[in-house]
PDB file of N, CA and C in Angstrom:
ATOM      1  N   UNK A   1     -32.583  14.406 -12.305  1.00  0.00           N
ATOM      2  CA  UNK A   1     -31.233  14.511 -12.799  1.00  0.00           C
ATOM      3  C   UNK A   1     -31.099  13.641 -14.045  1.00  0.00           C
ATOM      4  N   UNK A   2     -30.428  14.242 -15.227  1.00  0.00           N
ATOM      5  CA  UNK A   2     -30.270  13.155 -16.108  1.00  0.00           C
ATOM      6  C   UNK A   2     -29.003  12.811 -16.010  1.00  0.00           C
ATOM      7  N   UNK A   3     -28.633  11.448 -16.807  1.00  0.00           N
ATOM      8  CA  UNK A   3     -27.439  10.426 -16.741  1.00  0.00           C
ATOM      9  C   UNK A   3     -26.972  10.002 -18.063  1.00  0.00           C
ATOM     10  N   UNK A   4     -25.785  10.313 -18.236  1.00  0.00           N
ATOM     11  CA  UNK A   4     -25.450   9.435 -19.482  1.00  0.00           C
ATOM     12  C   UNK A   4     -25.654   8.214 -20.004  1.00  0.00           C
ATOM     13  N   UNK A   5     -26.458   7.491 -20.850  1.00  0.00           N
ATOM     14  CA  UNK A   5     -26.487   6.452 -21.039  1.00  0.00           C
ATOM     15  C   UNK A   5     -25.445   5.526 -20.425  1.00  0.00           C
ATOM     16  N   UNK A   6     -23.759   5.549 -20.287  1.00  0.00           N
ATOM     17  CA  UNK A   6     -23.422   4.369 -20.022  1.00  0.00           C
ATOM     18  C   UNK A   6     -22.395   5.701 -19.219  1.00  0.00           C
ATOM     19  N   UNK A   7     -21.917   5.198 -17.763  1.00  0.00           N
ATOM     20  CA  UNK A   7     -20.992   5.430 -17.345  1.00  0.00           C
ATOM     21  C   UNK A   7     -19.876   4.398 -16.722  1.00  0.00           C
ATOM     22  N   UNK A   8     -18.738   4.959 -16.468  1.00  0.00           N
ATOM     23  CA  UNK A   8     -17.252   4.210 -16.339  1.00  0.00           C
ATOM     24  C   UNK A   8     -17.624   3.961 -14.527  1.00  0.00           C
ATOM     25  N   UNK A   9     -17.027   3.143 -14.201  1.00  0.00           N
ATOM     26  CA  UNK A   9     -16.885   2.889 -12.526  1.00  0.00           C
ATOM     27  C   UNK A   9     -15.882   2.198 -12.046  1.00  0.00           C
ATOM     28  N   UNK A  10     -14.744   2.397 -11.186  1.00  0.00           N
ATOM     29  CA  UNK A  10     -14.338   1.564 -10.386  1.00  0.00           C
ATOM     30  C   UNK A  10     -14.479   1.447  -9.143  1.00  0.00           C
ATOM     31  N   UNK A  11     -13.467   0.050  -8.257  1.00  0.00           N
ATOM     32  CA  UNK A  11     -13.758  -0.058  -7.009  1.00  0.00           C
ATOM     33  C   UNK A  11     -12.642  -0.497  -6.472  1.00  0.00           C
ATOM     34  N   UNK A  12     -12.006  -0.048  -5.201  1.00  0.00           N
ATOM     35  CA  UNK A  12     -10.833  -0.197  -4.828  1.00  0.00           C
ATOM     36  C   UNK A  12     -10.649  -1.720  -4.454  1.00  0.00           C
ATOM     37  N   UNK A  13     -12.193  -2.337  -3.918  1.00  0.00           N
ATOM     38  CA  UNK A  13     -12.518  -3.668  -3.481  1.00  0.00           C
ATOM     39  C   UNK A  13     -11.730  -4.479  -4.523  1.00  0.00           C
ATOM     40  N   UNK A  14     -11.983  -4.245  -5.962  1.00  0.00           N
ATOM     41  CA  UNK A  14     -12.206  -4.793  -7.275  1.00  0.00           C
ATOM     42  C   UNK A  14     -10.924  -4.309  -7.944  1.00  0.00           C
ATOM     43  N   UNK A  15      -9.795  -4.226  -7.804  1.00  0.00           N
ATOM     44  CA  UNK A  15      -8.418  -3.049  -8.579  1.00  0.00           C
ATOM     45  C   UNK A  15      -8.226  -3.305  -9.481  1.00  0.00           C
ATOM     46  N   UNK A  16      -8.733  -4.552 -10.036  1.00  0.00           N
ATOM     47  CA  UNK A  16      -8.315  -5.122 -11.698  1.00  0.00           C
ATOM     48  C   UNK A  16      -9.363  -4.828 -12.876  1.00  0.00           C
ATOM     49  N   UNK A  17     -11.005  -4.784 -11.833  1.00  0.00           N
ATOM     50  CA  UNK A  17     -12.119  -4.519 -12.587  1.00  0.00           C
ATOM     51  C   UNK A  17     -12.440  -3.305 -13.096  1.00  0.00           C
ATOM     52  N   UNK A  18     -12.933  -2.894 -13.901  1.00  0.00           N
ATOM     53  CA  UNK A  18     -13.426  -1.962 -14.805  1.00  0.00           C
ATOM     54  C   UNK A  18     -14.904  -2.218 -14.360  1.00  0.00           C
ATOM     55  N   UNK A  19     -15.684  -1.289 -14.613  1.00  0.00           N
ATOM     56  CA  UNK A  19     -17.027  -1.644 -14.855  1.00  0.00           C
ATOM     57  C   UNK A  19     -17.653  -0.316 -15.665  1.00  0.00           C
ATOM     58  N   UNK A  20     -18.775  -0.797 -16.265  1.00  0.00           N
ATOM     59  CA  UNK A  20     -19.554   0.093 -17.622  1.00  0.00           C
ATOM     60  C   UNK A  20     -20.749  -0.027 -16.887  1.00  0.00           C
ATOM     61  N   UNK A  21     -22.038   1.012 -16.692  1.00  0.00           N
ATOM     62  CA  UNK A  21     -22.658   1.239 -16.195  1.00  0.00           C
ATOM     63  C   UNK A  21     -24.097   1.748 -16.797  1.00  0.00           C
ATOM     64  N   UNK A  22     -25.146   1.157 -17.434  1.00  0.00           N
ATOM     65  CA  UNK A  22     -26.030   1.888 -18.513  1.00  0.00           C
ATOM     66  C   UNK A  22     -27.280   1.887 -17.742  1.00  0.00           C
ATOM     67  N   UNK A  23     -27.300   2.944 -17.767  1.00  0.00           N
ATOM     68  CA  UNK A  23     -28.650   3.901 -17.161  1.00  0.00           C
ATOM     69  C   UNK A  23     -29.603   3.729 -17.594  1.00  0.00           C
ATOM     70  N   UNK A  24     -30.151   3.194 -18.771  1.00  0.00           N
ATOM     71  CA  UNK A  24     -31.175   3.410 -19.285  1.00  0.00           C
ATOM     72  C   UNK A  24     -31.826   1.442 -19.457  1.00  0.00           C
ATOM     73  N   UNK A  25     -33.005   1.370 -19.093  1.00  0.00           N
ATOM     74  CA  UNK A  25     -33.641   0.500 -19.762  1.00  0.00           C
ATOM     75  C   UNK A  25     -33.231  -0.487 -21.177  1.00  0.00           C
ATOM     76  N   UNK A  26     -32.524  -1.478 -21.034  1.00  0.00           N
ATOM     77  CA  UNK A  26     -32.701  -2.398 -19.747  1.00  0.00           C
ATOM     78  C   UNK A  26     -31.677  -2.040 -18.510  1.00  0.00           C
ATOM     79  N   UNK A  27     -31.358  -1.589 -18.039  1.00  0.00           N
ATOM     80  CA  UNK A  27     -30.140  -0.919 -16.539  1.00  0.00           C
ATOM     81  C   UNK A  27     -29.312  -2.287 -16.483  1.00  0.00           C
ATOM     82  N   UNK A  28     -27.881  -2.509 -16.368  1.00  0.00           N
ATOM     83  CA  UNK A  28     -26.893  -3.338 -16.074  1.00  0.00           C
ATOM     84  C   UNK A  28     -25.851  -3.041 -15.745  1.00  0.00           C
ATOM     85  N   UNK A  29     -25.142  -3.726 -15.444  1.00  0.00           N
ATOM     86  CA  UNK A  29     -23.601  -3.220 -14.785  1.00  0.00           C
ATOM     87  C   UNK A  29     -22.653  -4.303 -15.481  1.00  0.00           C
ATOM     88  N   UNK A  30     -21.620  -3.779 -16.385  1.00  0.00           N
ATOM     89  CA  UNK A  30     -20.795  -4.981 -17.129  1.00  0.00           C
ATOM     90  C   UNK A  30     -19.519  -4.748 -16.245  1.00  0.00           C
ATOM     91  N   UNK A  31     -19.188  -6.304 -16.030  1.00  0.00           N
ATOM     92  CA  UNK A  31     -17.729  -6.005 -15.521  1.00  0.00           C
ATOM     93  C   UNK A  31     -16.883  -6.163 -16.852  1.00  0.00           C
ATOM     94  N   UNK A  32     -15.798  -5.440 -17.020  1.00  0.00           N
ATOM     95  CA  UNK A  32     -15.129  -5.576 -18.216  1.00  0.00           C
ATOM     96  C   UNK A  32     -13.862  -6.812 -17.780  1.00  0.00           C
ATOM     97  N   UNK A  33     -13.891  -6.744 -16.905  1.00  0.00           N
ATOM     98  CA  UNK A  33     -12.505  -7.640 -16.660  1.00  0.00           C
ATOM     99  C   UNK A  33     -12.682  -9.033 -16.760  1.00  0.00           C
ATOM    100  N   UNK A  34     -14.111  -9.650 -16.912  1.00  0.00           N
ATOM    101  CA  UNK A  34     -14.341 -11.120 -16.953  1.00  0.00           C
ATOM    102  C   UNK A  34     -16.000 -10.791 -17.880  1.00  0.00           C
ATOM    103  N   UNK A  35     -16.235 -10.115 -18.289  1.00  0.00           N
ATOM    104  CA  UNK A  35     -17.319 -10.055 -19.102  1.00  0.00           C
ATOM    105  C   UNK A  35     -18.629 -10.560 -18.385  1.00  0.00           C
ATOM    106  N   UNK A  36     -19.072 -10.370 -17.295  1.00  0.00           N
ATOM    107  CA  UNK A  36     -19.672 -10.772 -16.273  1.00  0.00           C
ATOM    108  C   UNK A  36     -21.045  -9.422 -16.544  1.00  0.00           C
ATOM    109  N   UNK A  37     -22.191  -9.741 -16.346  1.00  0.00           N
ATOM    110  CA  UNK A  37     -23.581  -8.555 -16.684  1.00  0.00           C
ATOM    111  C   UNK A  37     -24.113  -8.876 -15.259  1.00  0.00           C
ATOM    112  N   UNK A  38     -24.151  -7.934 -14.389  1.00  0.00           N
ATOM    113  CA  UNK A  38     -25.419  -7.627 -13.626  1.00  0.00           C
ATOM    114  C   UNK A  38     -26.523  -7.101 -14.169  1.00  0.00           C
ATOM    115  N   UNK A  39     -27.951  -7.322 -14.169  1.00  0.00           N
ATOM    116  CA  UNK A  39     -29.045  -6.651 -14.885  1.00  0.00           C
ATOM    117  C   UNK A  39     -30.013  -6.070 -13.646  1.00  0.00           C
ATOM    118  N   UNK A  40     -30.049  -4.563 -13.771  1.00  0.00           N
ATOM    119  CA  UNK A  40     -30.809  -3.948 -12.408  1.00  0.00           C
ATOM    120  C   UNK A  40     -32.754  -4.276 -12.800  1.00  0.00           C
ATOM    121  N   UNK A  41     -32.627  -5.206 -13.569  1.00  0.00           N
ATOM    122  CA  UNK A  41     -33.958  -5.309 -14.103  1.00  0.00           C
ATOM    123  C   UNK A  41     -34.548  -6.590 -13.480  1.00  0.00           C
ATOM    124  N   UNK A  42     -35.983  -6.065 -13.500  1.00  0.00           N
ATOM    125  CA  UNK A  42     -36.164  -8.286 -13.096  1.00  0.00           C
ATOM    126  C   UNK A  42     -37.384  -8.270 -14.648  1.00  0.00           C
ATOM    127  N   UNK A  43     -36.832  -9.270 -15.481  1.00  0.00           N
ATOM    128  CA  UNK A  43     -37.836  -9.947 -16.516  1.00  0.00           C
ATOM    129  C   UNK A  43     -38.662 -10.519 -16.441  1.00  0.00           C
ATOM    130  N   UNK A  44     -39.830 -10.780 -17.014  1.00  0.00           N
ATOM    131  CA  UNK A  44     -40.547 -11.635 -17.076  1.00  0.00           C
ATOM    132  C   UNK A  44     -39.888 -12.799 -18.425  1.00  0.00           C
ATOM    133  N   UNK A  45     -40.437 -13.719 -18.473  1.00  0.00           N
ATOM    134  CA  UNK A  45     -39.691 -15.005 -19.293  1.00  0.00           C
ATOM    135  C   UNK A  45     -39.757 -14.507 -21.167  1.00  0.00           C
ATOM    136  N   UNK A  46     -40.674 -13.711 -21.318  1.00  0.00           N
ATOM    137  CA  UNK A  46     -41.082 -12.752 -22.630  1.00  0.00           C
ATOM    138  C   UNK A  46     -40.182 -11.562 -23.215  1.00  0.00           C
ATOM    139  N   UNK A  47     -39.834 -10.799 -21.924  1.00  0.00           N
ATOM    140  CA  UNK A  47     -38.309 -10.239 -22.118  1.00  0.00           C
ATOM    141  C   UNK A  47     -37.371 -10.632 -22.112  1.00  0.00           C
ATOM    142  N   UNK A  48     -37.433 -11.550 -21.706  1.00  0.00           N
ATOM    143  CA  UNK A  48     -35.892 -12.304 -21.719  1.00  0.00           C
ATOM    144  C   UNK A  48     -35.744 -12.936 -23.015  1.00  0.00           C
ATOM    145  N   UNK A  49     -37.052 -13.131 -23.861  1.00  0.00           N
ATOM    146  CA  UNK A  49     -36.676 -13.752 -25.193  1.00  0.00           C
ATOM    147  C   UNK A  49     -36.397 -12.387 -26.139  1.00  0.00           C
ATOM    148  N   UNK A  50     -37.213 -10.960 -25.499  1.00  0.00           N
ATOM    149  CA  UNK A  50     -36.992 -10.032 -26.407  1.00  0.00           C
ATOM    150  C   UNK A  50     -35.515  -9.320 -26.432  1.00  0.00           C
ATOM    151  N   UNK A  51     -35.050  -9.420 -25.757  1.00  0.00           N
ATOM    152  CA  UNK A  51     -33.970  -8.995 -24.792  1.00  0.00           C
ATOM    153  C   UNK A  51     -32.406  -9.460 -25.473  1.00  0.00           C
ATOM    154  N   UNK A  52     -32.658 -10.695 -25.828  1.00  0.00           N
ATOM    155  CA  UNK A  52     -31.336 -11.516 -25.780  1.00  0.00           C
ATOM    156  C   UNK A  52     -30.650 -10.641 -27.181  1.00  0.00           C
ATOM    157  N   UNK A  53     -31.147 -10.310 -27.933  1.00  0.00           N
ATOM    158  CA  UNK A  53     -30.173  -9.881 -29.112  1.00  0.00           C
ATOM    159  C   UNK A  53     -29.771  -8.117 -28.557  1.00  0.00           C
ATOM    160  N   UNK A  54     -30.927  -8.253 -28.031  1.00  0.00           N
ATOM    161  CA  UNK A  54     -30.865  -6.706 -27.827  1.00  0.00           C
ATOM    162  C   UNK A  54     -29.551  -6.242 -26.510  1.00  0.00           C
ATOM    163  N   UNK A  55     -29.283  -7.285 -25.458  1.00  0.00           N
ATOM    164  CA  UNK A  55     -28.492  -7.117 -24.795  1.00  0.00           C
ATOM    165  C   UNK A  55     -27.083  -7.543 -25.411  1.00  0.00           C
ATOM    166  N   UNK A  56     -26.768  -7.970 -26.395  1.00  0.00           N
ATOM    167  CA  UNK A  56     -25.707  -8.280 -26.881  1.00  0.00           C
ATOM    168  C   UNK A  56     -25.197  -6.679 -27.690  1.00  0.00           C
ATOM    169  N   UNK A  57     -26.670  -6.397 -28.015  1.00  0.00           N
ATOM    170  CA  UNK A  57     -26.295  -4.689 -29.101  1.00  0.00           C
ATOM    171  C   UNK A  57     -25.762  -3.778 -27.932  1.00  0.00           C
ATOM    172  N   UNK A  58     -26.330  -3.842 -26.857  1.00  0.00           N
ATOM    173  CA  UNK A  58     -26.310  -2.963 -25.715  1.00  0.00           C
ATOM    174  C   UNK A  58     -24.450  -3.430 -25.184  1.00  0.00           C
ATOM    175  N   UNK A  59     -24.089  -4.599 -24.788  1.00  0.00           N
ATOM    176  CA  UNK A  59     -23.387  -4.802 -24.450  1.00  0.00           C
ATOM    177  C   UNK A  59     -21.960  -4.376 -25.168  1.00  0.00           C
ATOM    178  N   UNK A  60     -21.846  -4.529 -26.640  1.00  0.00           N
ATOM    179  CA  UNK A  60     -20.703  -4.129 -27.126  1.00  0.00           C
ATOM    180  C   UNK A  60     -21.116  -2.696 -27.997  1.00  0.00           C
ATOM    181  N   UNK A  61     -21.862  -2.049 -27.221  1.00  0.00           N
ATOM    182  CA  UNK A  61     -22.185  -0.518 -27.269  1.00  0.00           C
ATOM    183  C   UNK A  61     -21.584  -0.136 -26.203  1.00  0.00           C
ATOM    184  N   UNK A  62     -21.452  -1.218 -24.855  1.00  0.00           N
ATOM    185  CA  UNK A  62     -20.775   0.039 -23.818  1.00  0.00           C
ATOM    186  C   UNK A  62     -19.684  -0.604 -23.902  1.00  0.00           C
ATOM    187  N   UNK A  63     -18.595  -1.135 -24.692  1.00  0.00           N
ATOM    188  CA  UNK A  63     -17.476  -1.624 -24.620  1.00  0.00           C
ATOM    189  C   UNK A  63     -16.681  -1.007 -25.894  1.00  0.00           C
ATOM    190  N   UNK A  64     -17.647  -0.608 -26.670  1.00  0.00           N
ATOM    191  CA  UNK A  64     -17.115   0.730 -27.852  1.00  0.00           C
ATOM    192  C   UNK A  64     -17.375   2.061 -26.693  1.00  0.00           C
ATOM    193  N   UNK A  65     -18.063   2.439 -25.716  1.00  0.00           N
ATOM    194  CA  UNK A  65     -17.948   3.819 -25.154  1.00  0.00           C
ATOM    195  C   UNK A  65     -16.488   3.369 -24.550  1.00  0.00           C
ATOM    196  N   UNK A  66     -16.417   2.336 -23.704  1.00  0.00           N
ATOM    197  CA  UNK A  66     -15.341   2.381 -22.638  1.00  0.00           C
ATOM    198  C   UNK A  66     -13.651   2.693 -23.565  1.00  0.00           C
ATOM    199  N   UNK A  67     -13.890   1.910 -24.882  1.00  0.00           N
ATOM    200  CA  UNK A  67     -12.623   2.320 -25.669  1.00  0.00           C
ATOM    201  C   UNK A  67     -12.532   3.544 -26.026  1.00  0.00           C
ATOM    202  N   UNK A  68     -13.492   4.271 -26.590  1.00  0.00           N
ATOM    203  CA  UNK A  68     -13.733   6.130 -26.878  1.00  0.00           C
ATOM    204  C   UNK A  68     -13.336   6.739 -25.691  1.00  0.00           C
ATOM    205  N   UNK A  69     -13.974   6.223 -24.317  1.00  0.00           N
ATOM    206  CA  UNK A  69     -13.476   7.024 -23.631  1.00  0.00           C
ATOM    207  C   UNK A  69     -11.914   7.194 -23.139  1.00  0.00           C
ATOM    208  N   UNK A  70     -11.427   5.751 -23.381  1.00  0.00           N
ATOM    209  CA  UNK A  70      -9.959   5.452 -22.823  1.00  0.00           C
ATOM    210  C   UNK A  70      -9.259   6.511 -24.200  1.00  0.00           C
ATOM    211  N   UNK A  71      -9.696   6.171 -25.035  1.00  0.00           N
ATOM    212  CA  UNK A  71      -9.041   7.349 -25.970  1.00  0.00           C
ATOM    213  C   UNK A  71      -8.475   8.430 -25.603  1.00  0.00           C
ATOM    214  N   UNK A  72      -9.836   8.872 -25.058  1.00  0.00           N
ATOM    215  CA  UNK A  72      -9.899  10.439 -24.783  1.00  0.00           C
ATOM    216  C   UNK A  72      -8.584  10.842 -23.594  1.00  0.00           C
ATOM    217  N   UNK A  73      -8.192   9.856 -22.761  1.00  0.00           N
ATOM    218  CA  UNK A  73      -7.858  10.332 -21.775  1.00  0.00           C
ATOM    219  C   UNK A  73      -6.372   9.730 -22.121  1.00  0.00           C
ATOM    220  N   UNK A  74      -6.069   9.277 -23.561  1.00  0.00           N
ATOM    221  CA  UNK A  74      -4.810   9.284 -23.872  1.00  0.00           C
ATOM    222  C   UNK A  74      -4.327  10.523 -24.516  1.00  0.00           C
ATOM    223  N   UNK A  75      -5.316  10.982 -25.555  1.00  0.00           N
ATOM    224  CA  UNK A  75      -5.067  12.319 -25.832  1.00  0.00           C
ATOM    225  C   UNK A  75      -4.409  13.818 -25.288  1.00  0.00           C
TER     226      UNK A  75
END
């Protein structure tokens, strides 16, 4: 099955949280409501140095989808 790079999620547990969801390498889960990253990845200490700019590009890549998408559903 394929997956959109980043999908939207909530949780009834969570009613205030948002969460952004990116499928692809490196895999994480952003909470939007406190800026909080789960990473479904485990690093070695080498990625984590390659990583760091690159998760910041990744990160306010799925926080420009989550605004496009809120767009959409004002439209």
């Amino acid at each position: 099955m394929q997956f959109p790079k980043f999908l939207l999620g909530d949780n009834t547990d969570y009613p205030t949280a948002i969460f952004i969801v990116h499928t692809e390498y490196p895999r994480f889960i952003l909470n939007l409501e406190n800026d909080e990253v789960e990473w479904l990845e485990d690093f070695t200490a080498e990625d984590e140095n390659a990583l760091s700019e690159e998760a910041e590009n990744l990160i306010e890549a799925g926080t420009e989808f989550y605004d496009r998408e809120i767009a959409r559903y004002k439209d």
